[in-house]
Protein backbone atom coordinates (compact mmCIF):
# COMPACT_ATOMS: atom_id res chain seq x y z
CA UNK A 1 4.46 -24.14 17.99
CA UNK A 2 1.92 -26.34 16.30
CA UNK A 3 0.94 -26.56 12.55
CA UNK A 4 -1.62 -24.06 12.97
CA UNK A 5 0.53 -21.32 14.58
CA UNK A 6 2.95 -22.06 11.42
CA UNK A 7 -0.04 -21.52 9.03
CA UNK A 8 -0.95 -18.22 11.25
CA UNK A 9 2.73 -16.95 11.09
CA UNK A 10 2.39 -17.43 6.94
CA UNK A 11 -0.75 -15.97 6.23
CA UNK A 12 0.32 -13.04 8.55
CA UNK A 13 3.84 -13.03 6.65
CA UNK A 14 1.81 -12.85 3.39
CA UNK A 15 -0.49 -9.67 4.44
CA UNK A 16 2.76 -8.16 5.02
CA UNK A 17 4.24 -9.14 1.64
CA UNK A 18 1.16 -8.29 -0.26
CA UNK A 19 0.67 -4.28 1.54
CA UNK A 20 4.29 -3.92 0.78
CA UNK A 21 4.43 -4.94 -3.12
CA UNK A 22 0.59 -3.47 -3.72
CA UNK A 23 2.03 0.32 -2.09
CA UNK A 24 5.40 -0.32 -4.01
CA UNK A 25 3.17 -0.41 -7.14
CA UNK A 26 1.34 2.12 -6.46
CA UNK A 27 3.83 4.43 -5.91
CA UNK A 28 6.36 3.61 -8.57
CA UNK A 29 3.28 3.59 -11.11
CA UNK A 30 2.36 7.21 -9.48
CA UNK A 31 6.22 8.19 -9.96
CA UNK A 32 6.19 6.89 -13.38
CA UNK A 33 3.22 8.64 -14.40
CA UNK A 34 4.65 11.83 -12.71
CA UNK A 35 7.60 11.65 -14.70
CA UNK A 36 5.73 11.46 -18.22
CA UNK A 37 3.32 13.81 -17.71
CA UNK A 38 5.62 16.42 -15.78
CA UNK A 39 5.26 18.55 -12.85
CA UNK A 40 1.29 19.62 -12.36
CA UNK A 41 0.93 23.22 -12.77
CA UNK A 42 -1.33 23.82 -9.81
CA UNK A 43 -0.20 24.20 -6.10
CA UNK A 44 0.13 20.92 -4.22
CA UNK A 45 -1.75 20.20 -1.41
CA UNK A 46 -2.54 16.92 0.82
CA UNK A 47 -4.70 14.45 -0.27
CA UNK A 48 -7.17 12.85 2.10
CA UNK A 49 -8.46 8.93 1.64
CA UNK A 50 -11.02 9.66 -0.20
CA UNK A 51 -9.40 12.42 -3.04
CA UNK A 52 -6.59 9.80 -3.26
CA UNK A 53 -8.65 6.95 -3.69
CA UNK A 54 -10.65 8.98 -6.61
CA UNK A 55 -7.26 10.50 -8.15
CA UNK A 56 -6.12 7.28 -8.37
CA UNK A 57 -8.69 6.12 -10.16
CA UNK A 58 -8.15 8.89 -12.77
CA UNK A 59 -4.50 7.69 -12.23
CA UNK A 60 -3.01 11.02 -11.07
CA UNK A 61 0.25 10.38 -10.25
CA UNK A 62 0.49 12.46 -6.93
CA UNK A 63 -2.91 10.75 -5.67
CA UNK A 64 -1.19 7.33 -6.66
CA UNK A 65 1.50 8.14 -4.15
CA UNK A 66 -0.58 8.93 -1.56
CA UNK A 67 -2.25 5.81 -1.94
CA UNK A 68 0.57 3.98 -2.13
CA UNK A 69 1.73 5.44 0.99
CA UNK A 70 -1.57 5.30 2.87
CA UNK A 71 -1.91 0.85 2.18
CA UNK A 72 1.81 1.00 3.65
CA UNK A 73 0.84 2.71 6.50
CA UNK A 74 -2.22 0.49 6.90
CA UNK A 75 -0.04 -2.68 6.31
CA UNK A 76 0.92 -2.86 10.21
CA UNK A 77 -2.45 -2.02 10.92
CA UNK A 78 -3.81 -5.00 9.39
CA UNK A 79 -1.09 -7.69 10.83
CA UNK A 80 -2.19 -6.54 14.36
CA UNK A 81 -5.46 -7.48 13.40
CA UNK A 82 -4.22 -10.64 12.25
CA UNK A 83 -2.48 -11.19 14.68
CA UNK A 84 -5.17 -10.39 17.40
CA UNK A 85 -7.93 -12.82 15.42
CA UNK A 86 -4.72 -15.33 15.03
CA UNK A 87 -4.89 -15.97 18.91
CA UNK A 88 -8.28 -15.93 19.41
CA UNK A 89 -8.99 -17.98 17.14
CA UNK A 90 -6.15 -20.75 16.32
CA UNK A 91 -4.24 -20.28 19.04
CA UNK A 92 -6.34 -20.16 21.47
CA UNK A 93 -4.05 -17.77 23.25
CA UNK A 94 -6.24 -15.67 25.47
CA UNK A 95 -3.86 -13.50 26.88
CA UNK A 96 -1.40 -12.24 24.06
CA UNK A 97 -5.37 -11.99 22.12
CA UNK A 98 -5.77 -9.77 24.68
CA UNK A 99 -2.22 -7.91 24.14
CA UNK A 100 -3.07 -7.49 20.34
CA UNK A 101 -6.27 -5.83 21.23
CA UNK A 102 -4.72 -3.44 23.06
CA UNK A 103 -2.63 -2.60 20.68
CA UNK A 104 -4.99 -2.79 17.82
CA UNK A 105 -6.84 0.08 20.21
CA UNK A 106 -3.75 2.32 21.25
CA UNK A 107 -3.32 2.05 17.08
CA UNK A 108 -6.82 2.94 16.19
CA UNK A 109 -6.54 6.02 19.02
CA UNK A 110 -3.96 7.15 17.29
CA UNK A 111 -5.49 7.84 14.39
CA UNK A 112 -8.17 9.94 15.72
CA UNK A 113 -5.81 12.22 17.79
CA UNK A 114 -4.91 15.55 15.67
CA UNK A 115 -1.61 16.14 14.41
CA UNK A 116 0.87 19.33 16.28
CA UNK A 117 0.96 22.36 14.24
């Protein structure tokens, strides 16, 4: 492996590191917050992106958590991409490039198939 693929592997090693402490904040700031203001009177329901992203802003605690959990979720997400643009681009790897995109697209499929009730 050359010094570029070494440079890849630690900027790829740091968007893991930085999804994982950024969610762990999130969620032990929602937790703390949850704990101090006490259990919210009205029914709970699931938050989508976009109600967590705005709750968190308010700094709800339960919309915190989601968002926490939603960047770790995304956190894979993101090293496949770096991993696909990686090869392409430093490594000049054409064929695991071409590995990452498919699973950057069997990941993205996923996310558009609906959930079994």
């Amino acid at each position: 492996m050359n010094r570029d693929g070494m440079n890849v592997n630690r900027i790829i090693a740091n968007i893991l590191r930085l999804g994982s402490v950024i969610s762990a904040i999130l969620m032990l700031a929602g937790l703390f917050l949850f704990l101090v203001k006490g259990y919210p009177q009205q029914e709970a329901h699931i938050l989508g992106f976009p109600q967590a992203l705005a709750g968190s802003l308010a700094l709800e605690p339960v919309a915190l958590m989601t968002l926490g959990i939603v960047i770790l979720l995304l956190t894979p997400l993101l090293r496949v991409v770096g991993a696909f643009f990686a090869f392409l681009l430093f490594e000049k790897d054409w064929k695991y490039a071409l590995i990452s995109l498919g699973v950057l697209l069997i990941l993205s499929a996923s996310l558009f198939v609906p959930g079994v009730r």
